[in-house]
PDB file of N, CA and C in Angstrom:
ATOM      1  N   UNK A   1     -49.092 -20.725  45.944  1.00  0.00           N
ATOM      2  CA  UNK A   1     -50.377 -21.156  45.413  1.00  0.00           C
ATOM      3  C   UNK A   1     -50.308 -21.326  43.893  1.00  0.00           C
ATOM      4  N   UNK A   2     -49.658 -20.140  42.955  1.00  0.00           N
ATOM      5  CA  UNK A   2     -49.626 -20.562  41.544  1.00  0.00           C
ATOM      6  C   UNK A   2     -48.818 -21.399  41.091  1.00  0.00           C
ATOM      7  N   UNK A   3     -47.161 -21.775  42.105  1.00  0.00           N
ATOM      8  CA  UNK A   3     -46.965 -22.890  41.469  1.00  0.00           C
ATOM      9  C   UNK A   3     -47.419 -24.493  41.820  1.00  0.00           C
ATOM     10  N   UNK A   4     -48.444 -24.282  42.694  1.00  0.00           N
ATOM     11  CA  UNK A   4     -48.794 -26.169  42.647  1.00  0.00           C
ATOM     12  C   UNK A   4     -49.896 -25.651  41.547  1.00  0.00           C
ATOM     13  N   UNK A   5     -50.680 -24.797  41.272  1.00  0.00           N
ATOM     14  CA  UNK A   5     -51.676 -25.052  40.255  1.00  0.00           C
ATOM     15  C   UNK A   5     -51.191 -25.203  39.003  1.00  0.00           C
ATOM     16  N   UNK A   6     -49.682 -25.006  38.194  1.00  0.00           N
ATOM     17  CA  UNK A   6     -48.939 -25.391  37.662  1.00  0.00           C
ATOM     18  C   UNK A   6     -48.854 -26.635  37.293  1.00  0.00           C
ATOM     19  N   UNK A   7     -48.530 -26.694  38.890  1.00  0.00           N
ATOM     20  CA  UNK A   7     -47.632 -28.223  38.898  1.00  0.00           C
ATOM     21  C   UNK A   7     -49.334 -29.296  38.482  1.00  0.00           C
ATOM     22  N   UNK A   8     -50.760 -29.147  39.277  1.00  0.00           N
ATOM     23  CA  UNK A   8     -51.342 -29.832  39.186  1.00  0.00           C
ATOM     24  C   UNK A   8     -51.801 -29.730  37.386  1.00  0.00           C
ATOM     25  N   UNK A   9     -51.842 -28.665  37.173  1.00  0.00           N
ATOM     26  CA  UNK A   9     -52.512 -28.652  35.480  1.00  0.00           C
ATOM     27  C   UNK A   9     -51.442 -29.470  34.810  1.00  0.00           C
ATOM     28  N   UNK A  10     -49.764 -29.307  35.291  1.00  0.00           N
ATOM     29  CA  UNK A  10     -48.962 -29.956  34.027  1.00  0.00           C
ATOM     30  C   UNK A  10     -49.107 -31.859  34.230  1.00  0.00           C
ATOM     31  N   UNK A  11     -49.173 -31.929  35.841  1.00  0.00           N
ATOM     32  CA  UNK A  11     -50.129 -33.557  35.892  1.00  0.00           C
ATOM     33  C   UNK A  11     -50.688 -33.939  35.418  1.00  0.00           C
ATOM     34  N   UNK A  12     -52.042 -32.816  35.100  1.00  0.00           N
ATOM     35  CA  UNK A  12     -53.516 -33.028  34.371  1.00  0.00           C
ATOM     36  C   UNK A  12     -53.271 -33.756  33.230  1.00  0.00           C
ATOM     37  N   UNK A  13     -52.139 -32.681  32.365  1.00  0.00           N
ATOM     38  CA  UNK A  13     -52.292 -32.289  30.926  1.00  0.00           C
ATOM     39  C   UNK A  13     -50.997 -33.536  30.653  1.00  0.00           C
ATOM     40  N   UNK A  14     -50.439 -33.984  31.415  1.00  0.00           N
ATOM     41  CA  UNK A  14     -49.649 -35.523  30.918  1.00  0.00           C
ATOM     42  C   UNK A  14     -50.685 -36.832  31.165  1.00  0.00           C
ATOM     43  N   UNK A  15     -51.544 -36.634  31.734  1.00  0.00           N
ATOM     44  CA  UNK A  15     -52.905 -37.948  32.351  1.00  0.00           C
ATOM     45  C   UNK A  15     -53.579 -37.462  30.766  1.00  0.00           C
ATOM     46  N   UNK A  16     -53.891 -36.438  30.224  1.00  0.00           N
ATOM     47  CA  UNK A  16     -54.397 -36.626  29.170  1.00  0.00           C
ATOM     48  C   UNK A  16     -53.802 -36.198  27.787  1.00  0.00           C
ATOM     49  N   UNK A  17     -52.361 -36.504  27.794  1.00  0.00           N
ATOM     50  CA  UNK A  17     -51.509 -37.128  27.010  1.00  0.00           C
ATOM     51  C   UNK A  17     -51.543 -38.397  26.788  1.00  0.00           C
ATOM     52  N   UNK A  18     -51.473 -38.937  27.893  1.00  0.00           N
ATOM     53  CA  UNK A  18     -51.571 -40.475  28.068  1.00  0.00           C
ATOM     54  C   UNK A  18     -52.796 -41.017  27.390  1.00  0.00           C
ATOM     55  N   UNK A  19     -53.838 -40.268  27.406  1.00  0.00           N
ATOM     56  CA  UNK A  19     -55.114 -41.119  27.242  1.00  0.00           C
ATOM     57  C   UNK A  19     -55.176 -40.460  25.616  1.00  0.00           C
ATOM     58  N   UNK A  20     -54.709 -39.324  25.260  1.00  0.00           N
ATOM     59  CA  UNK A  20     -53.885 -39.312  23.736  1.00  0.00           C
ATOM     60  C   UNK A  20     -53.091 -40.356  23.037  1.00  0.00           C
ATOM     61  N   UNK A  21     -52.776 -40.989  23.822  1.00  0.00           N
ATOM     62  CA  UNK A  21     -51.947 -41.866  23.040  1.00  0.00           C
ATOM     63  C   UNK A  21     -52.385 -43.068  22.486  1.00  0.00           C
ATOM     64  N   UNK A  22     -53.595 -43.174  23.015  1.00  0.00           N
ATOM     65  CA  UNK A  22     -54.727 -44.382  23.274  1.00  0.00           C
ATOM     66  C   UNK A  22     -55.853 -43.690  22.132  1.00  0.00           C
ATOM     67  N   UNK A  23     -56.509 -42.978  22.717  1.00  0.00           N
ATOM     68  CA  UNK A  23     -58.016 -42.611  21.568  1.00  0.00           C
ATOM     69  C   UNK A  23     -57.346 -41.926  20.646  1.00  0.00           C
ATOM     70  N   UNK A  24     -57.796 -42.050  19.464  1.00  0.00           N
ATOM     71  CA  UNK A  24     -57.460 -41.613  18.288  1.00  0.00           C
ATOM     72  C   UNK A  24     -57.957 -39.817  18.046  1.00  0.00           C
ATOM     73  N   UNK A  25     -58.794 -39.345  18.661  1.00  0.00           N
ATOM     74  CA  UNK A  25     -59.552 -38.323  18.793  1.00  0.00           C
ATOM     75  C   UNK A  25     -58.602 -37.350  19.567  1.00  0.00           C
ATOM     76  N   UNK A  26     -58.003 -37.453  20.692  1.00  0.00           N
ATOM     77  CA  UNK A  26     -57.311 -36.882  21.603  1.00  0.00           C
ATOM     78  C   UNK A  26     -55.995 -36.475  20.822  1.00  0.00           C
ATOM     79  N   UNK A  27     -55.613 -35.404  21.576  1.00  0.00           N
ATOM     80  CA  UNK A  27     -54.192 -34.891  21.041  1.00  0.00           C
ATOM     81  C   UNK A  27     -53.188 -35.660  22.108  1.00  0.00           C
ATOM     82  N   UNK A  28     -51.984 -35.703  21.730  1.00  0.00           N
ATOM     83  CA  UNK A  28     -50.822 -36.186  22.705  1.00  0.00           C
ATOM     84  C   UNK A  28     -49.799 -35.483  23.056  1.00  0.00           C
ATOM     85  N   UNK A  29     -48.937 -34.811  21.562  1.00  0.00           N
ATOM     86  CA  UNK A  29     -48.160 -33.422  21.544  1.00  0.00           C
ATOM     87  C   UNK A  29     -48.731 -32.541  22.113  1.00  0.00           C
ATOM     88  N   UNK A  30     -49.440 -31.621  22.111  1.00  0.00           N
ATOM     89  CA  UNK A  30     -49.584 -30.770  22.512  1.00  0.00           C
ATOM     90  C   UNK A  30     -50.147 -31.048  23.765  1.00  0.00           C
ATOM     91  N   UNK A  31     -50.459 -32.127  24.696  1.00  0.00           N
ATOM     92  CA  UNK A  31     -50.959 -31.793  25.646  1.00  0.00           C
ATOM     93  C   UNK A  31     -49.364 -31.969  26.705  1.00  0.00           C
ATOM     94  N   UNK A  32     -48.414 -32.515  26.145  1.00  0.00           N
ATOM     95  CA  UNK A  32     -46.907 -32.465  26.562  1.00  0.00           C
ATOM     96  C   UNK A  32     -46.353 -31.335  26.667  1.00  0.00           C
ATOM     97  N   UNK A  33     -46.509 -30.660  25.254  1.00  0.00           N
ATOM     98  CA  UNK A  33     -46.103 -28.943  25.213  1.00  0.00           C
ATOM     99  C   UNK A  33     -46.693 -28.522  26.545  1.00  0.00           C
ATOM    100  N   UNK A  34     -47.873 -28.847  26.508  1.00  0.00           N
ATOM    101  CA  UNK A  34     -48.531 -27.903  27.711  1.00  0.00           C
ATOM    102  C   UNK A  34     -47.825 -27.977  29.217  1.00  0.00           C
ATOM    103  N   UNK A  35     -47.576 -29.462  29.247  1.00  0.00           N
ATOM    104  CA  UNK A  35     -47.264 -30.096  31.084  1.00  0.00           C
ATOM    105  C   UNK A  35     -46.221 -28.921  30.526  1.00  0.00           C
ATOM    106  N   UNK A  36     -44.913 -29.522  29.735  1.00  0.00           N
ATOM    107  CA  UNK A  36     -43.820 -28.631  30.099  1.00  0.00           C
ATOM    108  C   UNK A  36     -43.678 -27.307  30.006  1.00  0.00           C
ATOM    109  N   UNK A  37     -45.041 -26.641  29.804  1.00  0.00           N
ATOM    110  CA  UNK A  37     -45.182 -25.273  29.823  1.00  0.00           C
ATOM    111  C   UNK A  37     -45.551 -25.561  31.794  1.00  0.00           C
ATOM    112  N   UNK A  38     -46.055 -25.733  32.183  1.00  0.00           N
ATOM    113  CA  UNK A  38     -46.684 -25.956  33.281  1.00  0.00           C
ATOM    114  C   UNK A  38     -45.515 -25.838  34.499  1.00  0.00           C
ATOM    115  N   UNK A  39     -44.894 -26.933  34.077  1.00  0.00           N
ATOM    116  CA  UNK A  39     -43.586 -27.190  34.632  1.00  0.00           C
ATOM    117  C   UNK A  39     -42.366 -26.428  34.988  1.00  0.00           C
ATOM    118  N   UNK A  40     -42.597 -25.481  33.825  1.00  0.00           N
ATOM    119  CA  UNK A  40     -41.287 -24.501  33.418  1.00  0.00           C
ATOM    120  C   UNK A  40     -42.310 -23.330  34.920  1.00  0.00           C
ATOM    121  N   UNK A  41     -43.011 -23.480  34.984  1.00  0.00           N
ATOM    122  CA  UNK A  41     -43.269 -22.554  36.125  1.00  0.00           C
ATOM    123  C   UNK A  41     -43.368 -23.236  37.336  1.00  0.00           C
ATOM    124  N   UNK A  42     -43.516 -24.939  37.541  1.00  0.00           N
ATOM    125  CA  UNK A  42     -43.857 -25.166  38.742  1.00  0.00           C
ATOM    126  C   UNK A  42     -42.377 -26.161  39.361  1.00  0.00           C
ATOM    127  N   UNK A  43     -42.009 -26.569  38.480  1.00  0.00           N
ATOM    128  CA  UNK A  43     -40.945 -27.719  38.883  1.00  0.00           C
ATOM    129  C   UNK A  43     -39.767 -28.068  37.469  1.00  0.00           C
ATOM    130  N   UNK A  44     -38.543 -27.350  37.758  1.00  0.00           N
ATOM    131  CA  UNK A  44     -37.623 -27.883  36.402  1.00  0.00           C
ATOM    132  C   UNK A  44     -37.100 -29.161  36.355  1.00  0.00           C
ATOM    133  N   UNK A  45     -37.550 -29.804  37.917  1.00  0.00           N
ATOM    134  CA  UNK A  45     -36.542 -31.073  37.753  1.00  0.00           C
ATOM    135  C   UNK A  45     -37.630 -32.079  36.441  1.00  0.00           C
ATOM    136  N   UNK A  46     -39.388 -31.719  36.500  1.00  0.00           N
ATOM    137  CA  UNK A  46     -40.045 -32.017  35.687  1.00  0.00           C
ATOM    138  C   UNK A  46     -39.891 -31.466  33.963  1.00  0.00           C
ATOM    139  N   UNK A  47     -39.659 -30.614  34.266  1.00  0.00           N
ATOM    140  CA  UNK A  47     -39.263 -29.633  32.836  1.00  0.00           C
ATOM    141  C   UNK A  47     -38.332 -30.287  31.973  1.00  0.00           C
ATOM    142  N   UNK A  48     -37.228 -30.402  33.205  1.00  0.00           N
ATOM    143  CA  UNK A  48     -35.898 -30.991  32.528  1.00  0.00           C
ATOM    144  C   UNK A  48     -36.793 -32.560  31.997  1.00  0.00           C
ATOM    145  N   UNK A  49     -36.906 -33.020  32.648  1.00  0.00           N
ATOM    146  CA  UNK A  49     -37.577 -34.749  32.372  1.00  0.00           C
ATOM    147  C   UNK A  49     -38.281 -34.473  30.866  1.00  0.00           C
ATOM    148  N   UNK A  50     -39.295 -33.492  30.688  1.00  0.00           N
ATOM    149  CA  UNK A  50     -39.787 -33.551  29.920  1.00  0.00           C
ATOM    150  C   UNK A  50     -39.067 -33.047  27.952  1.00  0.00           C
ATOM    151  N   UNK A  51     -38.185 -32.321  28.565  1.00  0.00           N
ATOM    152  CA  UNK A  51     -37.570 -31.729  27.192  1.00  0.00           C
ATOM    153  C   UNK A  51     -36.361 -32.803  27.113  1.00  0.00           C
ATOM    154  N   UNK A  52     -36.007 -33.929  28.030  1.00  0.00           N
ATOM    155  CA  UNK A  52     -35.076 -34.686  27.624  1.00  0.00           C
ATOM    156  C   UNK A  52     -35.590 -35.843  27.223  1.00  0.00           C
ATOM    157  N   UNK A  53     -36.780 -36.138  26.877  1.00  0.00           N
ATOM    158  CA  UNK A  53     -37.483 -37.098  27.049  1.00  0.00           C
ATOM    159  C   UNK A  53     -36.809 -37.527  25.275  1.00  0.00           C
ATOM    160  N   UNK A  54     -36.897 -38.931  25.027  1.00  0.00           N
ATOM    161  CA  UNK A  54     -36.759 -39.076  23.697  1.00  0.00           C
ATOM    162  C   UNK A  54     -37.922 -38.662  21.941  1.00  0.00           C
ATOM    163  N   UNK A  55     -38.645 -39.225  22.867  1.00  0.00           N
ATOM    164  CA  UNK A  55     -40.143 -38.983  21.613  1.00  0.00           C
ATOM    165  C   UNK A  55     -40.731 -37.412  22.228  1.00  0.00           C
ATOM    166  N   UNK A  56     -40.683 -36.905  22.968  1.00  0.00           N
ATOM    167  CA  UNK A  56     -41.103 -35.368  23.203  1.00  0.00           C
ATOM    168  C   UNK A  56     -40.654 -34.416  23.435  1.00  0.00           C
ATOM    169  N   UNK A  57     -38.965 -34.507  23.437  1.00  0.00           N
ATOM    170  CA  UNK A  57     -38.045 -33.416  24.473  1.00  0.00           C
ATOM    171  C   UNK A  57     -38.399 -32.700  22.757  1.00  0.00           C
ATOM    172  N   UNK A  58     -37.537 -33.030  21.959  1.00  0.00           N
ATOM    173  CA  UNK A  58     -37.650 -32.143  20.271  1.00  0.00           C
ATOM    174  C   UNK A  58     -39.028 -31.717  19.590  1.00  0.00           C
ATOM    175  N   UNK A  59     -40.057 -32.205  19.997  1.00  0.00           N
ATOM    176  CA  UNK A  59     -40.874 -31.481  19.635  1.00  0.00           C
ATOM    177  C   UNK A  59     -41.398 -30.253  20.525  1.00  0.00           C
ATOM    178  N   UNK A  60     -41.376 -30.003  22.130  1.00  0.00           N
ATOM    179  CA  UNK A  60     -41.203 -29.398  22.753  1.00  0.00           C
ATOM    180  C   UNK A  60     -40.079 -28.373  22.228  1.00  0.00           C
ATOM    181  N   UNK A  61     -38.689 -28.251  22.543  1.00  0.00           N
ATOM    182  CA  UNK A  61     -37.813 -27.478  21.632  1.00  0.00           C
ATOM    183  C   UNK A  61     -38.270 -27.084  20.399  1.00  0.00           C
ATOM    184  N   UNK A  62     -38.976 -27.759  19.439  1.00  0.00           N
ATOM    185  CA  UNK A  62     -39.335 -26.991  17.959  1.00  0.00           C
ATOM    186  C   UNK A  62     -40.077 -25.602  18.561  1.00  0.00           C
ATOM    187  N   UNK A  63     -41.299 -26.063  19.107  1.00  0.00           N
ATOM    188  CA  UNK A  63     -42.100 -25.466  19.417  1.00  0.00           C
ATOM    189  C   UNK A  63     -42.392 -24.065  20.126  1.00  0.00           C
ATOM    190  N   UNK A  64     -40.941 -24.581  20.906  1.00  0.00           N
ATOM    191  CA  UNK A  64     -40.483 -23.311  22.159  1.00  0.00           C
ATOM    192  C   UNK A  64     -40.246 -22.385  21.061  1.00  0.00           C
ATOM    193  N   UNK A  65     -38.536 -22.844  20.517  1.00  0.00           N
ATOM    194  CA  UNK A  65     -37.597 -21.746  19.642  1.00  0.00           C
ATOM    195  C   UNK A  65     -38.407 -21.472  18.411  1.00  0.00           C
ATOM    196  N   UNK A  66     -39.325 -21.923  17.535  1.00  0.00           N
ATOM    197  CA  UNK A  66     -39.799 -21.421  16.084  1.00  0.00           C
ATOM    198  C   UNK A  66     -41.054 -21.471  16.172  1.00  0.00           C
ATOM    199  N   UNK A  67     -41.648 -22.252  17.108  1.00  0.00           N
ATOM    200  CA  UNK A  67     -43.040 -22.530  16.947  1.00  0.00           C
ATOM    201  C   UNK A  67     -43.762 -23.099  15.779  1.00  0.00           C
ATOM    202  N   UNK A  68     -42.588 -24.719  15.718  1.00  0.00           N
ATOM    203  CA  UNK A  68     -42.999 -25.275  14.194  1.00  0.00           C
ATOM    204  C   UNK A  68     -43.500 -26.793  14.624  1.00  0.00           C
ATOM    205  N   UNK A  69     -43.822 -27.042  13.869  1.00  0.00           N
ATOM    206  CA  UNK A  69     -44.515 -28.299  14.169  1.00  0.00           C
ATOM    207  C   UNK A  69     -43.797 -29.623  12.690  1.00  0.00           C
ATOM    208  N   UNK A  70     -43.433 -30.131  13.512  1.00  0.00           N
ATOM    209  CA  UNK A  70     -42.589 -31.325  12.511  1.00  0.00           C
ATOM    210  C   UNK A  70     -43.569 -31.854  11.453  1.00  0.00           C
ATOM    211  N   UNK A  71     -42.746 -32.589  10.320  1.00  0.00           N
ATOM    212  CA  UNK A  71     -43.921 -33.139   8.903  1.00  0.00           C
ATOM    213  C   UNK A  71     -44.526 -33.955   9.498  1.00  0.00           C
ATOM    214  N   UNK A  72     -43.511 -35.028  10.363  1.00  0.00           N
ATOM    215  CA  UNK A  72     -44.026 -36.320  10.956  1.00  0.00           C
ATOM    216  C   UNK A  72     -45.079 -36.041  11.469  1.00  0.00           C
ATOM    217  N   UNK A  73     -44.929 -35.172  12.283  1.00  0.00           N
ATOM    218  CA  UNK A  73     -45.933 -34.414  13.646  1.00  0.00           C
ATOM    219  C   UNK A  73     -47.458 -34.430  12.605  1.00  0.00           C
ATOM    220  N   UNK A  74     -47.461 -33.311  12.003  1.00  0.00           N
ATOM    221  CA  UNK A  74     -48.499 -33.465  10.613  1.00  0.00           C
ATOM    222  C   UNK A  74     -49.185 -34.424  10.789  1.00  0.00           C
ATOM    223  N   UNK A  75     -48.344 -35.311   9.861  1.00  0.00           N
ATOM    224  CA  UNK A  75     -48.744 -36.824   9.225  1.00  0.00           C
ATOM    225  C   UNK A  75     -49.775 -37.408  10.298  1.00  0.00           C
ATOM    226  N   UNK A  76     -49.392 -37.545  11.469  1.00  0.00           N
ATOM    227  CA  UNK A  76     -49.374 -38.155  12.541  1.00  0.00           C
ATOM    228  C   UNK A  76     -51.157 -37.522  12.991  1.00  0.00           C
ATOM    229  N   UNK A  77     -51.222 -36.081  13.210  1.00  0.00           N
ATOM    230  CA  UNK A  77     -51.876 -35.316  13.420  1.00  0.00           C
ATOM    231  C   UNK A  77     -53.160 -35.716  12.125  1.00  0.00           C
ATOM    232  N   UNK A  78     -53.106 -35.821  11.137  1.00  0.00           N
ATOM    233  CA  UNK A  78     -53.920 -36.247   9.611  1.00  0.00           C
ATOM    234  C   UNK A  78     -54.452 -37.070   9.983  1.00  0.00           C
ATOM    235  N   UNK A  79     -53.662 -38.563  10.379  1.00  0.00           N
ATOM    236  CA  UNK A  79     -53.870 -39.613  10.250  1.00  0.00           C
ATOM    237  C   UNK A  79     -54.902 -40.029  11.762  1.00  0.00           C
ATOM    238  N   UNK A  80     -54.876 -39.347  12.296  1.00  0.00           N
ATOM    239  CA  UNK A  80     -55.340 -39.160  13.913  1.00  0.00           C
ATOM    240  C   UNK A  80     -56.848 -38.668  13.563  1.00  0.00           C
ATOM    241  N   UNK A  81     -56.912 -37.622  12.893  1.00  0.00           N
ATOM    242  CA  UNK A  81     -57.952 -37.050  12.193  1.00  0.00           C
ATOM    243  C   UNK A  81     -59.431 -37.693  11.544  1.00  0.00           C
ATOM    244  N   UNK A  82     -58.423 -38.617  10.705  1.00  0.00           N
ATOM    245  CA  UNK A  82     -58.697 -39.731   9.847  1.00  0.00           C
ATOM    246  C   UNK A  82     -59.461 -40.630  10.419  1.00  0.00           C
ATOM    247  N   UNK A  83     -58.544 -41.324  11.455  1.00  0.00           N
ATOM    248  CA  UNK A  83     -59.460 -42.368  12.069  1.00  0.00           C
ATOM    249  C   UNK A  83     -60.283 -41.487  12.762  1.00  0.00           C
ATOM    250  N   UNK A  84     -60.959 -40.792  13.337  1.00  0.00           N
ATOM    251  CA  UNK A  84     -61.968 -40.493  14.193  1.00  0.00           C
ATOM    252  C   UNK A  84     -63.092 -39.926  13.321  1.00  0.00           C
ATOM    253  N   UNK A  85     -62.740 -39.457  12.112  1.00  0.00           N
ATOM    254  CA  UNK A  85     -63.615 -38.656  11.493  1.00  0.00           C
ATOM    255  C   UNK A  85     -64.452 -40.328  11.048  1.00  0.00           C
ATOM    256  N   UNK A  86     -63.829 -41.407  10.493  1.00  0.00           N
ATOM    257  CA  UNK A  86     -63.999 -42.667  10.301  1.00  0.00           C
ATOM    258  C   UNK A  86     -65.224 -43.245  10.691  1.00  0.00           C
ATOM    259  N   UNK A  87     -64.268 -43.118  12.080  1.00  0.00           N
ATOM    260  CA  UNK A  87     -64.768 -44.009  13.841  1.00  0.00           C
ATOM    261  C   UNK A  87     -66.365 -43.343  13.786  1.00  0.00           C
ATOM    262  N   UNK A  88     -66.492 -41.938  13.992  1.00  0.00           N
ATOM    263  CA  UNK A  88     -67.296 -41.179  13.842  1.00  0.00           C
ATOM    264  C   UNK A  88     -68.564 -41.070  12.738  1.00  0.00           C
ATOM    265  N   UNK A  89     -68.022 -41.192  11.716  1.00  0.00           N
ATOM    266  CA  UNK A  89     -68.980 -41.447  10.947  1.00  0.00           C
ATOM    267  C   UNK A  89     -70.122 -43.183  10.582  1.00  0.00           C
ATOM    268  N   UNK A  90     -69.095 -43.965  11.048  1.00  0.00           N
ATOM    269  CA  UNK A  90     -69.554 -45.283  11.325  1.00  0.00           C
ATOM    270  C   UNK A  90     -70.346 -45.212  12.419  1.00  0.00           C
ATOM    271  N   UNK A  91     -70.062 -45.078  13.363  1.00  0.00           N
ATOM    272  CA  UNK A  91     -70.359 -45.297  15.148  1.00  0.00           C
ATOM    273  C   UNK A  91     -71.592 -44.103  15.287  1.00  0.00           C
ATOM    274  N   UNK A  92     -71.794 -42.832  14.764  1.00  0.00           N
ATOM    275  CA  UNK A  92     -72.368 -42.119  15.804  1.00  0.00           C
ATOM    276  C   UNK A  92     -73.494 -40.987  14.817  1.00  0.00           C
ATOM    277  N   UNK A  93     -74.514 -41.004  15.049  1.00  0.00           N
ATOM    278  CA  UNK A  93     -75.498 -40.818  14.184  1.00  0.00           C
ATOM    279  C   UNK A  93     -75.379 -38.959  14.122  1.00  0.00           C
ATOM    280  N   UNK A  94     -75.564 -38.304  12.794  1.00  0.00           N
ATOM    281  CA  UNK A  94     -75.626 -37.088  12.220  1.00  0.00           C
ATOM    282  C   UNK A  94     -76.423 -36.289  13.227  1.00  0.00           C
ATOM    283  N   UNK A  95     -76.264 -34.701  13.229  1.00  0.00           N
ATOM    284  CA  UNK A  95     -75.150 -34.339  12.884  1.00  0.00           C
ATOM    285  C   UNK A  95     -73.829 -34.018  13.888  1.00  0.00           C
ATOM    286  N   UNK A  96     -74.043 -35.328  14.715  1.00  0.00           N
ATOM    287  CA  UNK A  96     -72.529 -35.182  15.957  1.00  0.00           C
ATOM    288  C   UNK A  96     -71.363 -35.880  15.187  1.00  0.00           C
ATOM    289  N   UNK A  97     -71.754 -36.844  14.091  1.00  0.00           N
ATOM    290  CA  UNK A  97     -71.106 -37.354  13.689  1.00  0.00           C
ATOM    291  C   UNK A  97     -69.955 -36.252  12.646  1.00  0.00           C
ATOM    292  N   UNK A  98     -70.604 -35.281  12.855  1.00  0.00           N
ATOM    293  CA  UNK A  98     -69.805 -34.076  11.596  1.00  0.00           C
ATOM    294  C   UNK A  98     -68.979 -33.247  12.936  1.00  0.00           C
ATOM    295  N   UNK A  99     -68.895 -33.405  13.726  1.00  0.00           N
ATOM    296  CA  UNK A  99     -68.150 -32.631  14.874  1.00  0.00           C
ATOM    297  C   UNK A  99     -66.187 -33.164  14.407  1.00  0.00           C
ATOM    298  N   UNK A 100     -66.241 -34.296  14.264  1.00  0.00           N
ATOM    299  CA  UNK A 100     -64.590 -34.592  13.986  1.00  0.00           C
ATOM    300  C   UNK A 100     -64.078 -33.906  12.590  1.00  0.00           C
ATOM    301  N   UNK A 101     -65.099 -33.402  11.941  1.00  0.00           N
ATOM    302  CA  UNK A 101     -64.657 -33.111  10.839  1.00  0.00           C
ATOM    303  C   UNK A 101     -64.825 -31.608  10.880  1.00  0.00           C
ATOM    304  N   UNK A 102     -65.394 -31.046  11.480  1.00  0.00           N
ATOM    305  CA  UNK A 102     -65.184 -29.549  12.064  1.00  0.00           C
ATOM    306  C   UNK A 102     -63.810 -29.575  12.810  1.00  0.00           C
ATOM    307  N   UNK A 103     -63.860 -30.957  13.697  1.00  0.00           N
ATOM    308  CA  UNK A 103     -62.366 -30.313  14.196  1.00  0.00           C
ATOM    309  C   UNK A 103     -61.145 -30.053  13.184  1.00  0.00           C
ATOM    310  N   UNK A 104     -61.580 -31.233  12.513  1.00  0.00           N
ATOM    311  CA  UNK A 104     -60.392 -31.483  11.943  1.00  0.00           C
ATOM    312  C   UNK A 104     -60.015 -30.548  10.877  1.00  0.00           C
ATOM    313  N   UNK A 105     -61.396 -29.551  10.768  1.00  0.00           N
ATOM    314  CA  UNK A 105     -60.663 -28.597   9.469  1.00  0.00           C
ATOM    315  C   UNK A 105     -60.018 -27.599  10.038  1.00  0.00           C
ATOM    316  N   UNK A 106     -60.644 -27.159  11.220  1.00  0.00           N
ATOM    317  CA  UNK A 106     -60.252 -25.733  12.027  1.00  0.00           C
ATOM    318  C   UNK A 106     -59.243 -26.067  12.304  1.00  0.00           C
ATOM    319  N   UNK A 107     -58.752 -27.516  13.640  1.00  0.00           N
ATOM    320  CA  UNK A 107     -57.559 -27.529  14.227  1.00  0.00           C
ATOM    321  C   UNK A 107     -56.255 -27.877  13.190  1.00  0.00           C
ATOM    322  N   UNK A 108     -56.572 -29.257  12.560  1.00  0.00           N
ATOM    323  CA  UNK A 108     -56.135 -29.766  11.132  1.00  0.00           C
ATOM    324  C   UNK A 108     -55.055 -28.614  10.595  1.00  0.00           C
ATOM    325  N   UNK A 109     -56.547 -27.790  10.094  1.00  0.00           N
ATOM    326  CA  UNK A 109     -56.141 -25.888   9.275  1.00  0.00           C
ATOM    327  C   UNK A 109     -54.721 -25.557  10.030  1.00  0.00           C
ATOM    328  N   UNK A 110     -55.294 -25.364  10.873  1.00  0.00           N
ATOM    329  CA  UNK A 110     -54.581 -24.320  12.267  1.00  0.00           C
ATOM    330  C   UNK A 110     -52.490 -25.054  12.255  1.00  0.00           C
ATOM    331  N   UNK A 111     -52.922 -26.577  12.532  1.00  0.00           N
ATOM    332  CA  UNK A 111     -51.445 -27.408  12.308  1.00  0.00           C
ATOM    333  C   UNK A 111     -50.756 -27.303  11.375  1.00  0.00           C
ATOM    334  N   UNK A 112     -51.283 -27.367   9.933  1.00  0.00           N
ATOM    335  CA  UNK A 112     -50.827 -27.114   8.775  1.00  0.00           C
ATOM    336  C   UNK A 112     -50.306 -25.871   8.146  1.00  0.00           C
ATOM    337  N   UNK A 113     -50.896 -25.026   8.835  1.00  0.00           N
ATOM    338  CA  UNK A 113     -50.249 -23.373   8.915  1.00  0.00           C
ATOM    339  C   UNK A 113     -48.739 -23.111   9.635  1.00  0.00           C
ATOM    340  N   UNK A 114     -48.627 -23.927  10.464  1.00  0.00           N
ATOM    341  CA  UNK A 114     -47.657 -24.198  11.400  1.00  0.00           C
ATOM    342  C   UNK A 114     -45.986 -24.157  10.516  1.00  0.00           C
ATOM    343  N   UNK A 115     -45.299 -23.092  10.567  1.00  0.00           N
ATOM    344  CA  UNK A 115     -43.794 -23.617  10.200  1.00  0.00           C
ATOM    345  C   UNK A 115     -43.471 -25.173  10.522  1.00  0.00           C
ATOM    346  N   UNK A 116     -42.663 -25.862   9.300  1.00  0.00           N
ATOM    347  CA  UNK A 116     -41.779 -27.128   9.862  1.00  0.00           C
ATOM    348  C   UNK A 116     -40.900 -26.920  10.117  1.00  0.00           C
ATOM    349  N   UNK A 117     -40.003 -28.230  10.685  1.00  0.00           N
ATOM    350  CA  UNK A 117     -38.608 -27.925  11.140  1.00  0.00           C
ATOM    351  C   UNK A 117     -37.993 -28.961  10.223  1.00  0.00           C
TER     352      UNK A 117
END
């Protein structure tokens, strides 16, 4: 029973990777970290897929062994920030429109604290 609920959350959490990769608001890394956390308990032939992957196997590995988060990663993470706080402030009337910018200081904060590699 706990490893298909594994297996179904690390599904979940790559379906909304995917849709990370698309909205600017959504995370993408970390919802990868997660499947292959998922994985590592429900299925390695997935695990393996995922830490060999080209654009995610190494940030996965940072993450495992130091728990660091790359500059790029950062940048990437800022700039992600950026547009939604943007998107947000154009598009969506006060004070929901201040919600991306709460995220972005707490989670933002939280990334930037993060060892690099």
């Amino acid at each position: 029973m706990r490893r298909h609920f594994y297996l179904a959350t690390g599904f979940i959490c790559i379906g909304l990777a995917i849709i990370g990769a698309i909205l600017p608001l959504m995370p993408t890394t970390i919802f990868v970290i997660l499947a292959a956390y998922c994985f590592a308990r429900s299925s390695p032939e997935l695990e393996a897929r995922l830490l060999e992957h080209p654009r995610f196997g190494k940030h996965i590995l940072l993450w495992r062994e130091k728990g660091a988060i790359s500059r790029t990663g950062k940048h990437a993470a800022a700039a992600a920030f950026a547009v939604s706080i943007a998107a947000s402030l154009i598009f969506v009337r006060l004070p929901w429109s201040l919600l991306p910018v709460a995220a972005a200081l707490i989670i933002g904060g939280w990334i930037w604290t993060r060892p690099e590699a």
